[in-house]
N, C-alpha and C. Protein backbone atom coordinates (compact mmCIF):
# COMPACT_ATOMS: atom_id res chain seq x y z
N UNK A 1 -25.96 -12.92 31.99
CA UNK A 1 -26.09 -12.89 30.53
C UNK A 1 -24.76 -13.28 29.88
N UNK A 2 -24.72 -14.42 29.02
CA UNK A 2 -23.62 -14.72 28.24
C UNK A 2 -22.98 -13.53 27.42
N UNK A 3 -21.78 -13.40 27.48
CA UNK A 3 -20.71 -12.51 26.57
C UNK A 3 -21.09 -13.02 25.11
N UNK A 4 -20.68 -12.33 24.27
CA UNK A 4 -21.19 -12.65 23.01
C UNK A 4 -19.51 -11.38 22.31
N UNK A 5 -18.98 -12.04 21.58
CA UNK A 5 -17.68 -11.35 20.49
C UNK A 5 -18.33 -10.94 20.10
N UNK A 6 -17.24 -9.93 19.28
CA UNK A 6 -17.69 -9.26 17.85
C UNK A 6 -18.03 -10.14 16.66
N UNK A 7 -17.24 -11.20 16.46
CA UNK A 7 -17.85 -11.74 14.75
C UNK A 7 -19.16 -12.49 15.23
N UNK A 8 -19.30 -12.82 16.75
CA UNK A 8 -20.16 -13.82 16.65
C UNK A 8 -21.88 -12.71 16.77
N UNK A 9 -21.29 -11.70 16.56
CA UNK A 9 -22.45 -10.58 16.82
C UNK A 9 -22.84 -10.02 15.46
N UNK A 10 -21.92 -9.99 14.49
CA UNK A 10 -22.09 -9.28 13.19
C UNK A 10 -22.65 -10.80 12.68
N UNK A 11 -22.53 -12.24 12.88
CA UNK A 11 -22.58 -13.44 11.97
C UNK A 11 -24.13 -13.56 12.74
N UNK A 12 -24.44 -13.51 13.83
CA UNK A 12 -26.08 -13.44 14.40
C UNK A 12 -27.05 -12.53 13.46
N UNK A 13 -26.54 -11.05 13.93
CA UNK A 13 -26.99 -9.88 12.82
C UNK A 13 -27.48 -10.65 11.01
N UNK A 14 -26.05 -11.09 10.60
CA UNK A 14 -26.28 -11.12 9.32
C UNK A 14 -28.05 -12.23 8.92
N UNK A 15 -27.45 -13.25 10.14
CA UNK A 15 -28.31 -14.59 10.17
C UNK A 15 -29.80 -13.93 10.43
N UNK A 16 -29.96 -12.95 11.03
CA UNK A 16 -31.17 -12.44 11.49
C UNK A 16 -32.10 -11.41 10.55
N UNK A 17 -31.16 -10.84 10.02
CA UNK A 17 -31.19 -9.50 8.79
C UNK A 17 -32.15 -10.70 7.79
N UNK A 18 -31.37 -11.48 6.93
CA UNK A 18 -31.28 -12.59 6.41
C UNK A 18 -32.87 -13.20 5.98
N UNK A 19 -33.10 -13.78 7.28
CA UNK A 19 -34.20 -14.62 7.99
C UNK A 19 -35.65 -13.61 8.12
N UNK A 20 -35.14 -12.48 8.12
CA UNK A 20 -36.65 -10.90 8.02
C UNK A 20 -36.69 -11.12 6.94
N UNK A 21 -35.59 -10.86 5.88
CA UNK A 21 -35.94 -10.43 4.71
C UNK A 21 -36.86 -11.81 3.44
N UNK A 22 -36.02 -13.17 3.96
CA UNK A 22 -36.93 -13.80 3.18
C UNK A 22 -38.48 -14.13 3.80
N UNK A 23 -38.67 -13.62 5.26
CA UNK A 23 -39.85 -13.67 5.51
C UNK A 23 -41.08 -12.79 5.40
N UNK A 24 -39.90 -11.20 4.78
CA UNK A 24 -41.10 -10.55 4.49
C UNK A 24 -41.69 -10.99 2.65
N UNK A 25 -40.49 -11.05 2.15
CA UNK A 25 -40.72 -11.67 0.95
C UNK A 25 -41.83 -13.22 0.71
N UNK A 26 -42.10 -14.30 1.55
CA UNK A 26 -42.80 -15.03 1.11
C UNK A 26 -44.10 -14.33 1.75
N UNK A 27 -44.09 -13.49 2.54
CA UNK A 27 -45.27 -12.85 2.61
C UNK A 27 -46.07 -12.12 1.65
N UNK A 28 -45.02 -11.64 1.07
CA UNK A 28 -45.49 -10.77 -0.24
C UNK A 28 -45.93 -11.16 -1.55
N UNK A 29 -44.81 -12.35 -1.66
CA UNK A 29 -45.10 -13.25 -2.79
C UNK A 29 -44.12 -12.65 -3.90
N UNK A 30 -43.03 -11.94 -3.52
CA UNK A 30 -41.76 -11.17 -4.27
C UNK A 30 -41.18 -12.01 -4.67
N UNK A 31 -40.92 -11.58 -5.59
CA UNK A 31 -39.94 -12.90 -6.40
C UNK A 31 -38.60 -12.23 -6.60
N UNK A 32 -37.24 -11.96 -6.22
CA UNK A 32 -36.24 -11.27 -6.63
C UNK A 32 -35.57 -11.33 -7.73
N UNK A 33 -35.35 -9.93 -8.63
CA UNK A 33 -35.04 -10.19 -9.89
C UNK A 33 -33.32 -11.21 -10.53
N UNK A 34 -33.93 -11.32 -11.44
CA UNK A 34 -32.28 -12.51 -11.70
C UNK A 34 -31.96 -11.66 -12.61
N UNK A 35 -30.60 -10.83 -12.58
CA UNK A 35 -29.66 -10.25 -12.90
C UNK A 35 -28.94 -11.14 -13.28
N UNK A 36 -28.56 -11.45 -14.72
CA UNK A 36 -27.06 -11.72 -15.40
C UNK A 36 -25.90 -10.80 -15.59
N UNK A 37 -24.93 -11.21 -14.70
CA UNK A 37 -23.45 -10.60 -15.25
C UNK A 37 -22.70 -11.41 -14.98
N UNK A 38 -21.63 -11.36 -15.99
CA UNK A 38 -20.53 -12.24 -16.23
C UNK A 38 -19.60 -11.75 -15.25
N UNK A 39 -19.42 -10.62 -14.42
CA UNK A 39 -18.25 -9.90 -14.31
C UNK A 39 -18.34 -10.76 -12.57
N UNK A 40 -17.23 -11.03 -12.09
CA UNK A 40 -17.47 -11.61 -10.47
C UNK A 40 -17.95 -10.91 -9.67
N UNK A 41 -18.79 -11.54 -8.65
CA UNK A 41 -19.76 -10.60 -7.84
C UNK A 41 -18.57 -10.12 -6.48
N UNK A 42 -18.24 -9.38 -6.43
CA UNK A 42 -16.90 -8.56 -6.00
C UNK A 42 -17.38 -7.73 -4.91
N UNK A 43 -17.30 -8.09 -3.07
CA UNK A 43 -17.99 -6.61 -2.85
C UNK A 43 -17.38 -6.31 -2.19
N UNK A 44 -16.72 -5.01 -1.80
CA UNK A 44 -15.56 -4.73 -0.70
C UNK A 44 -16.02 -2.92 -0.85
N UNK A 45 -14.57 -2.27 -0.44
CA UNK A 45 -14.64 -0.98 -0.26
C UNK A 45 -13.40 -0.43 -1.04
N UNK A 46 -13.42 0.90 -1.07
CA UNK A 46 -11.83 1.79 -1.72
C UNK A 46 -11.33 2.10 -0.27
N UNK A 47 -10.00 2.05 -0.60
CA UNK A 47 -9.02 2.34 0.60
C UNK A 47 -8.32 3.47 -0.26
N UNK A 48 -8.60 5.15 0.54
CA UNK A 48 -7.74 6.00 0.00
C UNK A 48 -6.40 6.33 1.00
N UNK A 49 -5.98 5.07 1.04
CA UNK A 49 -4.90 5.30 1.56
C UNK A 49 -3.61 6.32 1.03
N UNK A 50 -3.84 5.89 -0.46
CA UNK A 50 -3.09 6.32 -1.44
C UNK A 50 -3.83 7.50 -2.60
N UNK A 51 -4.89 8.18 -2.11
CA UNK A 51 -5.81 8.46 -3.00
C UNK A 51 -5.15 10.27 -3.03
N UNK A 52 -4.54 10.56 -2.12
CA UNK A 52 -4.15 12.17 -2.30
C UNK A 52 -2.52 11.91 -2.96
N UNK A 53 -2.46 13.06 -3.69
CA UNK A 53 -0.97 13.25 -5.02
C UNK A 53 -0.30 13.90 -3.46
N UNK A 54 -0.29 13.96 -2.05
CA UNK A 54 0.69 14.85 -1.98
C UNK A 54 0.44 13.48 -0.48
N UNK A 55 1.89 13.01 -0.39
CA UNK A 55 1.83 12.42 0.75
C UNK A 55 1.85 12.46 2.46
N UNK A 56 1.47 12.10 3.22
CA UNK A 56 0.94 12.36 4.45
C UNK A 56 -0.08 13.59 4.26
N UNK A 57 -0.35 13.75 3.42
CA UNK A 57 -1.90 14.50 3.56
C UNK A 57 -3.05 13.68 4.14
N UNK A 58 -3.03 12.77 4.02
CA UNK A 58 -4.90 11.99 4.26
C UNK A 58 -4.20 11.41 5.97
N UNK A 59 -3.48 11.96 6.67
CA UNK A 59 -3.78 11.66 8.04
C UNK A 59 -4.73 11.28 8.55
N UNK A 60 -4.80 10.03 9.28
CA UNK A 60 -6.15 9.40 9.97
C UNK A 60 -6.67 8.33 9.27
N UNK A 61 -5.87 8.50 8.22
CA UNK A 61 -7.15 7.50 7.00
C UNK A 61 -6.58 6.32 6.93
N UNK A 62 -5.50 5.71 7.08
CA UNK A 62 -4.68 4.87 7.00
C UNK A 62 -4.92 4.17 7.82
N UNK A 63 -5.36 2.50 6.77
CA UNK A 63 -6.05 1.37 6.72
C UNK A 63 -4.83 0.37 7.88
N UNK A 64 -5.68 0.30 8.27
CA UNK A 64 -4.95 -0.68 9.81
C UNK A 64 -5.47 -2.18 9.23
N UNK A 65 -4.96 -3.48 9.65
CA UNK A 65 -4.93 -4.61 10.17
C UNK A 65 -6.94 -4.96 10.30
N UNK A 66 -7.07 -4.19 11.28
CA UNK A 66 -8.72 -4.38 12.25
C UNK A 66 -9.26 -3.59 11.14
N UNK A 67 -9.06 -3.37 10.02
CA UNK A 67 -10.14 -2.80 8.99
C UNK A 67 -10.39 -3.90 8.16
N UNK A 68 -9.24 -4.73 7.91
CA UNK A 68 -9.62 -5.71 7.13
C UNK A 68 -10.02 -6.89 7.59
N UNK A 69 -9.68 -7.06 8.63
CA UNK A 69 -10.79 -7.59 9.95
C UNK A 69 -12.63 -7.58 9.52
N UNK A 70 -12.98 -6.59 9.97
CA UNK A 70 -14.01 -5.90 9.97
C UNK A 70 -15.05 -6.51 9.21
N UNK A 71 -14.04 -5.98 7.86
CA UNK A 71 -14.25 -6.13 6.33
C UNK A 71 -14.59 -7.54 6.14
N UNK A 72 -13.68 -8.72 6.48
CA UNK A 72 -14.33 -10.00 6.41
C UNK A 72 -15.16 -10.20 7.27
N UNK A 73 -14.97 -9.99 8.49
CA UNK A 73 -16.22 -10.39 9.24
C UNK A 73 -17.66 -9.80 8.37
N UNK A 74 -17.44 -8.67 7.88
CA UNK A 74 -19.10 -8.47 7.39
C UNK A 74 -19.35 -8.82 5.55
N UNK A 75 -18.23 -9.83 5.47
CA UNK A 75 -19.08 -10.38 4.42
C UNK A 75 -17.93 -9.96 2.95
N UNK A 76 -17.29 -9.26 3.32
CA UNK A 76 -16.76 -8.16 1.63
C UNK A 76 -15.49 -9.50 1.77
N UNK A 77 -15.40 -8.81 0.03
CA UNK A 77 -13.94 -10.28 -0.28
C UNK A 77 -13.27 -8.85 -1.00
N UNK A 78 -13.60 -7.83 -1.26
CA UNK A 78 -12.53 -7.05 -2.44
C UNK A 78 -12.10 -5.90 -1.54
N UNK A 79 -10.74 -5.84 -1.95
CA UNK A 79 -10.79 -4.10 -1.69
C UNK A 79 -9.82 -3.68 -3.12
N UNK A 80 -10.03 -2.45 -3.07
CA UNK A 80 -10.03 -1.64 -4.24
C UNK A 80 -8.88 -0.13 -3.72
N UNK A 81 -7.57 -0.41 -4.30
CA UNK A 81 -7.25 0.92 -3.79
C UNK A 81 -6.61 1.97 -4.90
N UNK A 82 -7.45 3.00 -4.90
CA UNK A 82 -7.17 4.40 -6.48
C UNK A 82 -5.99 4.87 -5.19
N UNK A 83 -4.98 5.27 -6.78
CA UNK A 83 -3.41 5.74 -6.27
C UNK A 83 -3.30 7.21 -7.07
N UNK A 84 -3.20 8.07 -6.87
CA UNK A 84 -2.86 9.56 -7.77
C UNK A 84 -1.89 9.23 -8.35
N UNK A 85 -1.63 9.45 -9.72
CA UNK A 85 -0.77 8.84 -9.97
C UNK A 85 0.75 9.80 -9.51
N UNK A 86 1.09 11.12 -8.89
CA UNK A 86 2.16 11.90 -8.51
C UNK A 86 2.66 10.12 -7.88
N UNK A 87 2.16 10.13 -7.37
CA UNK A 87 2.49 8.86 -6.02
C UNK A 87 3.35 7.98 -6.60
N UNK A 88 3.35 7.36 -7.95
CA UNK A 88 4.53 6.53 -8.46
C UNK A 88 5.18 7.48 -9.33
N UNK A 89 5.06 8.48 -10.24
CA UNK A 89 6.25 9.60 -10.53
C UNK A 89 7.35 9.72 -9.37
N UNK A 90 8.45 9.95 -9.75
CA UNK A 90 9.97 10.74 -9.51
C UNK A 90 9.57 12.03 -9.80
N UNK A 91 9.52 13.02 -8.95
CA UNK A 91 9.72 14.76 -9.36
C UNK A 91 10.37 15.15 -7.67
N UNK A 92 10.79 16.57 -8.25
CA UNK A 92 11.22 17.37 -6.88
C UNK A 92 10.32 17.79 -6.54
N UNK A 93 9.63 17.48 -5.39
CA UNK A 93 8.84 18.78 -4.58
C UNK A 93 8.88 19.74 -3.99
N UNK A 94 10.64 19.89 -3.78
CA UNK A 94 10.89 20.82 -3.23
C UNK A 94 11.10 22.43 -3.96
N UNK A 95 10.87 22.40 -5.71
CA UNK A 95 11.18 23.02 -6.26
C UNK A 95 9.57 23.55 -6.07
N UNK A 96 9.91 24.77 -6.62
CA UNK A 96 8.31 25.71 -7.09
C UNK A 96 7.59 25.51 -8.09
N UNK A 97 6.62 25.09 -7.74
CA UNK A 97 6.24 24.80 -9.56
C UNK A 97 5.72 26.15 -10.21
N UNK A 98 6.11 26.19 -11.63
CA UNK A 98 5.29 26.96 -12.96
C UNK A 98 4.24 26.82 -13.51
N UNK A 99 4.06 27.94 -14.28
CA UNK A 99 3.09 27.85 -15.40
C UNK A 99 3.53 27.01 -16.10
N UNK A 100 4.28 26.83 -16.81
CA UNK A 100 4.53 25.98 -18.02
C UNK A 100 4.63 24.44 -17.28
N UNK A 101 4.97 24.21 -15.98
CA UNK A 101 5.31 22.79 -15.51
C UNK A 101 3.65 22.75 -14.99
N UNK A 102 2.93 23.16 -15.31
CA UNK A 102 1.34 23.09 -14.72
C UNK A 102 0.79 22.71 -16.32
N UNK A 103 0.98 23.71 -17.01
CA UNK A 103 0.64 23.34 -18.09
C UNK A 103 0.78 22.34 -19.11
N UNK A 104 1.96 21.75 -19.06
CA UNK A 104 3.21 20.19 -19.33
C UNK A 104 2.52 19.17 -18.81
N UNK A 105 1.96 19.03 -17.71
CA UNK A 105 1.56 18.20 -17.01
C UNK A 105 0.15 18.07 -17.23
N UNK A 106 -0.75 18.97 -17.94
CA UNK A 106 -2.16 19.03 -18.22
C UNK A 106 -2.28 18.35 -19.27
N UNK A 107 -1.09 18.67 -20.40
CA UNK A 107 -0.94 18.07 -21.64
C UNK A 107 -0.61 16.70 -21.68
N UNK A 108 0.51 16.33 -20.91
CA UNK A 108 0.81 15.33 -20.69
C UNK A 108 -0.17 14.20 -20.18
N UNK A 109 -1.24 14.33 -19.63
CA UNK A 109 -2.28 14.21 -18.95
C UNK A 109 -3.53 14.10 -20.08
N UNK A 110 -3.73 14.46 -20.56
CA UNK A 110 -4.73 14.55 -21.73
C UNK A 110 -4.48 13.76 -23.33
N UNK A 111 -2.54 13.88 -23.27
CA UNK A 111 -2.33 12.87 -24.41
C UNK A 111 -2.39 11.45 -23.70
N UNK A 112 -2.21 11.22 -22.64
CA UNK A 112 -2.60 9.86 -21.93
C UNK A 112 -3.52 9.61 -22.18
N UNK A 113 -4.67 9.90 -21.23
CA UNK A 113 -5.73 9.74 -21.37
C UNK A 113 -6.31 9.73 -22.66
N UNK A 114 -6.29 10.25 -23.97
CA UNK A 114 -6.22 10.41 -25.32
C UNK A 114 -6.09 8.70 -25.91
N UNK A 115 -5.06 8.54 -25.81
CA UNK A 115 -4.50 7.07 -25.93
C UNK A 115 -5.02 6.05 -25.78
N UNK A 116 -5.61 6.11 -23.78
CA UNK A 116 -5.95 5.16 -23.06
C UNK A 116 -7.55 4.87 -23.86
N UNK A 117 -8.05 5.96 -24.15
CA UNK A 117 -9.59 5.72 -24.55
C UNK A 117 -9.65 5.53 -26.60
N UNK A 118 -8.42 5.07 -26.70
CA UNK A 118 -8.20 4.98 -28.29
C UNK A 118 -8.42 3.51 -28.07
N UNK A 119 -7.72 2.96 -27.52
CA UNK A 119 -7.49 1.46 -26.95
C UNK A 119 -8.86 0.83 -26.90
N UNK A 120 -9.96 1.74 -26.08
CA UNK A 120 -11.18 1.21 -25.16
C UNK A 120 -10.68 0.56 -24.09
N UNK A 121 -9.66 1.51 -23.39
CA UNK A 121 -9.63 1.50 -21.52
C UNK A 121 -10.36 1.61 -20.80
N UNK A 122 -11.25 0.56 -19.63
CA UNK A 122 -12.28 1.66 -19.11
C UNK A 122 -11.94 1.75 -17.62
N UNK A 123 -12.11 3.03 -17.14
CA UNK A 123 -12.03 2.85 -15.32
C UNK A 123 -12.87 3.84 -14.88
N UNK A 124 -13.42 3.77 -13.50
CA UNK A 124 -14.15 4.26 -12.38
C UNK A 124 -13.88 5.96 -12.71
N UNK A 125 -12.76 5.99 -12.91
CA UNK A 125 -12.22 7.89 -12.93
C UNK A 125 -10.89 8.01 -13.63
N UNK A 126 -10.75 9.02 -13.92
CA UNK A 126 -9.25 9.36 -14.77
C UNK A 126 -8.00 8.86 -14.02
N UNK A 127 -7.88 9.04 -13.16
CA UNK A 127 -6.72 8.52 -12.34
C UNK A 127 -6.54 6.99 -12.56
N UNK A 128 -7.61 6.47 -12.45
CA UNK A 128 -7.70 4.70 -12.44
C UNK A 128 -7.48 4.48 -13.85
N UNK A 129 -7.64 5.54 -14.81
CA UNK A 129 -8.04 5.17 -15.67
C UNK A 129 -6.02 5.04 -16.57
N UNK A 130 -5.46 5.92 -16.31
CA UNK A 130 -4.19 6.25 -16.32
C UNK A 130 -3.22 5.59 -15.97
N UNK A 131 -3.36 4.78 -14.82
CA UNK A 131 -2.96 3.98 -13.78
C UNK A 131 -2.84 2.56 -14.71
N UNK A 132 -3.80 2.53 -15.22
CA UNK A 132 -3.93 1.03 -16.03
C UNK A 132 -3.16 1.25 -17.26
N UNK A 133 -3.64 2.58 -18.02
CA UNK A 133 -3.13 2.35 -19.24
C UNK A 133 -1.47 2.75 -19.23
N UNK A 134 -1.14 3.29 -18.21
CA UNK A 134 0.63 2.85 -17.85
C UNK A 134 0.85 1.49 -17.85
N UNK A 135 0.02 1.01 -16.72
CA UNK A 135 0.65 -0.27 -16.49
C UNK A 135 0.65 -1.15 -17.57
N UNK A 136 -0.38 -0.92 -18.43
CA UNK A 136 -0.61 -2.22 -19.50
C UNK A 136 0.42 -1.70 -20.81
N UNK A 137 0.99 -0.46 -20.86
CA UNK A 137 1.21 -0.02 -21.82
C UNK A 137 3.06 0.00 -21.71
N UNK A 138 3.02 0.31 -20.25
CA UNK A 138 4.81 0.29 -20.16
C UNK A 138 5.11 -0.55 -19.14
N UNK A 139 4.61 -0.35 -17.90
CA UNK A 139 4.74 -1.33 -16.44
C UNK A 139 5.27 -2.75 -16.74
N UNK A 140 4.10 -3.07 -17.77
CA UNK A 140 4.14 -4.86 -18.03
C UNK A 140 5.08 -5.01 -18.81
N UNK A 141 5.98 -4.28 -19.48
CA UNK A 141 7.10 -4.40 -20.32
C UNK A 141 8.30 -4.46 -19.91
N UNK A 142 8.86 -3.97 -18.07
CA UNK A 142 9.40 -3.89 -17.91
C UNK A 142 10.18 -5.49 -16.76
N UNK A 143 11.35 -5.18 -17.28
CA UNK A 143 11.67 -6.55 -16.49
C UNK A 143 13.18 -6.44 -16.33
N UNK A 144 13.63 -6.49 -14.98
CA UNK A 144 14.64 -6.24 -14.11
C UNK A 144 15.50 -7.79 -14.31
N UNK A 145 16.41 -7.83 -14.64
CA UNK A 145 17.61 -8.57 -14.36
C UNK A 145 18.37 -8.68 -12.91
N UNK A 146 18.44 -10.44 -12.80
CA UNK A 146 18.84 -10.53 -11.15
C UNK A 146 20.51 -9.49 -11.26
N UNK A 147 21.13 -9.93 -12.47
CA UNK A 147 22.24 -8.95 -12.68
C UNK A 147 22.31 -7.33 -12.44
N UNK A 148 21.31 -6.84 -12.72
CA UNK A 148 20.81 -5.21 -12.26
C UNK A 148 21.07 -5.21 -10.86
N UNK A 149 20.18 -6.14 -10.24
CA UNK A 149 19.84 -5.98 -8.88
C UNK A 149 21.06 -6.47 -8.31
N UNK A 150 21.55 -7.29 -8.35
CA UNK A 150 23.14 -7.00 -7.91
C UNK A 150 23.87 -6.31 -7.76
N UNK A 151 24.24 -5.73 -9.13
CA UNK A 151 24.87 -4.56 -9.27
C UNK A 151 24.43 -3.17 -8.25
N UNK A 152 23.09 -3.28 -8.19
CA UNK A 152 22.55 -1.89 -7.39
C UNK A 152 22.83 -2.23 -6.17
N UNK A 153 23.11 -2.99 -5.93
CA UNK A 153 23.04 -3.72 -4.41
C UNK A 153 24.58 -3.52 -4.16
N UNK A 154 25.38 -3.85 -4.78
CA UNK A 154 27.04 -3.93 -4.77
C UNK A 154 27.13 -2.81 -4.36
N UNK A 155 26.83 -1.77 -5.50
CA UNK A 155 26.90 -0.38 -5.29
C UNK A 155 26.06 0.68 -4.63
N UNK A 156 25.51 0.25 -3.51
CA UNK A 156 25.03 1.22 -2.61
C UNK A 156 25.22 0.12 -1.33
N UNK A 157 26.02 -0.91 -1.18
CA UNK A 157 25.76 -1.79 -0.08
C UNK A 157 25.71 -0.90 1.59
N UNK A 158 26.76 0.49 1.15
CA UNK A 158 26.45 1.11 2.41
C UNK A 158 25.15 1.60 2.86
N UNK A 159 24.27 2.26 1.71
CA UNK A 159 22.92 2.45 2.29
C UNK A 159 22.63 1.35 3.13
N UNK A 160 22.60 0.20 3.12
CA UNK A 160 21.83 -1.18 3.52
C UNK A 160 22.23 -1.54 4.70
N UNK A 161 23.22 -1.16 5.24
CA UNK A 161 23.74 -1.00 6.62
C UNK A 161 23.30 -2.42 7.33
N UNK A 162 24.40 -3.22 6.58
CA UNK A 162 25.08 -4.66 6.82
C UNK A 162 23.58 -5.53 6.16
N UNK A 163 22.81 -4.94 5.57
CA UNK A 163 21.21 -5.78 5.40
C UNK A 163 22.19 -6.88 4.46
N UNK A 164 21.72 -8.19 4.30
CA UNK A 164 21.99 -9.01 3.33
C UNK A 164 20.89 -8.51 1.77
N UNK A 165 21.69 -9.10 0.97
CA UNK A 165 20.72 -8.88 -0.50
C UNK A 165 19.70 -9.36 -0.62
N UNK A 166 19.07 -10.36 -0.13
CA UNK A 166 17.75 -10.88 -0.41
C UNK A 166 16.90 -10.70 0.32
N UNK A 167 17.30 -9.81 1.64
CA UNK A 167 16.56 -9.00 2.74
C UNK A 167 15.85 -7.81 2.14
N UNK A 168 16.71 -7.23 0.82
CA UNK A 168 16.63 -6.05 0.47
C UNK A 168 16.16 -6.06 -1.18
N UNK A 169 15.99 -7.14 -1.22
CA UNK A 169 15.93 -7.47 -2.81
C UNK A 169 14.72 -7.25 -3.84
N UNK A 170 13.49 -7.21 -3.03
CA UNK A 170 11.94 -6.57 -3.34
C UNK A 170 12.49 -4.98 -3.32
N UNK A 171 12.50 -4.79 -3.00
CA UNK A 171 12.50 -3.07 -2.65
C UNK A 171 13.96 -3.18 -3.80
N UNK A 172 14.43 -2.99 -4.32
CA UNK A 172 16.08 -2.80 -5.16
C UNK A 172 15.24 -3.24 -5.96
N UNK A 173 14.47 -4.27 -6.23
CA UNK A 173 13.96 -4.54 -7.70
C UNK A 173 12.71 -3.69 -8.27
N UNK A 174 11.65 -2.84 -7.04
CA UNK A 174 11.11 -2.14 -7.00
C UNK A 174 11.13 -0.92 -7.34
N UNK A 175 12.24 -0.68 -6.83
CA UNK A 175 13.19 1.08 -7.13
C UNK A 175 13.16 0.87 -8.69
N UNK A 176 13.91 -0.11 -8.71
CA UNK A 176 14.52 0.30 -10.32
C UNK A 176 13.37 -0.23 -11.67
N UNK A 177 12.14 -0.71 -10.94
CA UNK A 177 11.13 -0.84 -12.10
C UNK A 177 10.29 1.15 -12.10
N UNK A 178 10.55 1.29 -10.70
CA UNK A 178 9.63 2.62 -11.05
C UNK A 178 10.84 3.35 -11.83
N UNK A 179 11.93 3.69 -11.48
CA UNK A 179 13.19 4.48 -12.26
C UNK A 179 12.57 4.22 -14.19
N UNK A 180 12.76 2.77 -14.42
CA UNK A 180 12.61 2.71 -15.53
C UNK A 180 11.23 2.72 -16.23
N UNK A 181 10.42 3.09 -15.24
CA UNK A 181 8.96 3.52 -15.71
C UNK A 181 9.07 4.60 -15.68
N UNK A 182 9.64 5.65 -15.27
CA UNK A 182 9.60 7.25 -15.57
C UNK A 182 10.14 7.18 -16.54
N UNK A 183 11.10 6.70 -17.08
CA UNK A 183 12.40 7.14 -17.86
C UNK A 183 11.29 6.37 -19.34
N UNK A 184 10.90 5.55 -19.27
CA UNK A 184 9.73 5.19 -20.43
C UNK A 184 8.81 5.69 -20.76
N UNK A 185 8.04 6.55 -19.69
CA UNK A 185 6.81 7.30 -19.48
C UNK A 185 7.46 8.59 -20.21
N UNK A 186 8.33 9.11 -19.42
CA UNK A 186 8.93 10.32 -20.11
C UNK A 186 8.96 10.13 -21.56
N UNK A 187 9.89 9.11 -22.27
CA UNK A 187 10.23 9.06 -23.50
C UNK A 187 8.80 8.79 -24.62
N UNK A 188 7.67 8.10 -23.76
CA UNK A 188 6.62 7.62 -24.51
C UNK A 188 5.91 8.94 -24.48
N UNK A 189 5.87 9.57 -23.51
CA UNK A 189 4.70 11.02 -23.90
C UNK A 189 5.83 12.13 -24.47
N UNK A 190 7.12 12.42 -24.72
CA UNK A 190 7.48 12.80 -26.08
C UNK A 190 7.40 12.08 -27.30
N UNK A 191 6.60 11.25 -27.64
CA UNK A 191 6.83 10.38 -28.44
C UNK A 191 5.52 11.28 -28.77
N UNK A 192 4.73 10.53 -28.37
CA UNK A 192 3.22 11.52 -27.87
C UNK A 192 3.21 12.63 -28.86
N UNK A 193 4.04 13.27 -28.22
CA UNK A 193 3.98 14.81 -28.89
C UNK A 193 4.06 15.25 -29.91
N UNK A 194 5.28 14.17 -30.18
CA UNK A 194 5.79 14.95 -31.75
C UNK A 194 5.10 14.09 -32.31
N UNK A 195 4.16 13.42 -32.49
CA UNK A 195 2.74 12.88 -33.19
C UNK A 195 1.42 14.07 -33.01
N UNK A 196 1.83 14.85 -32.32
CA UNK A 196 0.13 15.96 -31.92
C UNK A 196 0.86 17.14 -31.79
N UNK A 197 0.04 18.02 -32.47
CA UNK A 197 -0.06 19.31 -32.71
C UNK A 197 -0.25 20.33 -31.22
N UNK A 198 0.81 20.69 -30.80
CA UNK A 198 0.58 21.01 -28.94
C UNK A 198 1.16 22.35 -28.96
N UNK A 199 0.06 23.57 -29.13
CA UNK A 199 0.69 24.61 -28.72
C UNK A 199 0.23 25.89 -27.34
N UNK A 200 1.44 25.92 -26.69
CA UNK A 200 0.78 26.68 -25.48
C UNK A 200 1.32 28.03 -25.34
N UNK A 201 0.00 28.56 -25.61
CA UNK A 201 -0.37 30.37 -25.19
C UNK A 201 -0.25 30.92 -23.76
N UNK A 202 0.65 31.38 -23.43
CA UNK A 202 0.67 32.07 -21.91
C UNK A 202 0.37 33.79 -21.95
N UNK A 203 -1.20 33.96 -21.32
CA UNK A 203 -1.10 35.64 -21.35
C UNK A 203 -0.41 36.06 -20.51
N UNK A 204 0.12 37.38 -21.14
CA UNK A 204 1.60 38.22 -20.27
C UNK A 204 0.76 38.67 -18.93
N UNK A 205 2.02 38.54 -17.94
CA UNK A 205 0.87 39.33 -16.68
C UNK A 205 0.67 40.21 -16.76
């Protein structure tokens, strides 16, 4: 018996799947409905690679090479990956968190989202939904000077341990767009504030 691969086994399958289905259909005399949408016919999967706020939590889950393999062989062109947004924040984790830094962060969280749906933002879930209206709101505003990146580069050349600058130059221009997306994010949701009426009640223990 001839060997037969993997794609040439999923591309038989598909050809065969295929070949039933329009034959049960002229049997039937089904006509399949014609759906209009403008939006591209997009079909893939979510990769939560990035989908938990606390990192190396989702052990195991982490999207290999042979997934996206897979993925074309059976047909998908999209993938889709939701990020928490902790994941691009700057904070300490090593500190304890509070009530009030629980509560800061709920608010903070709700005047976003507040915003994002003033606009008519739309996404899958709050996270996605947040994710965008950063990016469209501060992300896309920001823009790094090759002069910055020099400079950061001059002055940490020992981290880089002999790396040349343009070895290192994605990542140095990277750092310092998220730096200056906190430092905007921060300043834009006090901005936030002292536009909204925000007061928080803590019962005594």
């Amino acid at each position: 018996m001839k060997k037969i691969n993997r794609r040439q086994f999923i591309r038989n399958s598909a050809i065969a799947a295929g070949a039933l289905t329009l034959s049960v259909k002229s049997t039937f005399g089904i006509k399949p409905a014609v759906i209009k949408n403008q939006l591209p016919r997009w079909k893939g999967f979510n990769l939560l690679d990035f989908f938990s706020p606390v990192p190396g939590s989702n052990k195991g889950t982490n999207s290999t090479e042979d997934d996206f393999k897979w993925m074309a062989d059976w047909g998908f062109d999209f993938v889709r990956i939701p990020m928490a947004y902790p994941r691009y924040l700057s904070f300490d984790r090593t500190k304890d968190i509070t009530k009030e830094e629980v509560l800061n962060t709920m608010i903070n969280r709700v005047l976003l989202l507040r915003e994002a749906k003033k606009i008519r933002l739309e996404a899958p879930s709050e996270e996605e939904l947040l994710k965008e209206y950063i990016d469209m709101k501060i992300r896309a505003l920001i823009r790094v000077k090759e002069e910055e990146i020099r400079n950061f580069y001059n002055n940490h050349i020992d981290d880089f341990e002999g790396k040349e600058m343009e070895d290192v130059r994605d990542n140095i221009e990277n750092y310092l767009i998220e730096h200056d997306l906190n430092e905007r994010l921060k300043s834009h949701i006090n901005e936030l504030k002292e536009k909204t009426c925000v007061r928080i009640q803590l019962n005594p223990e």
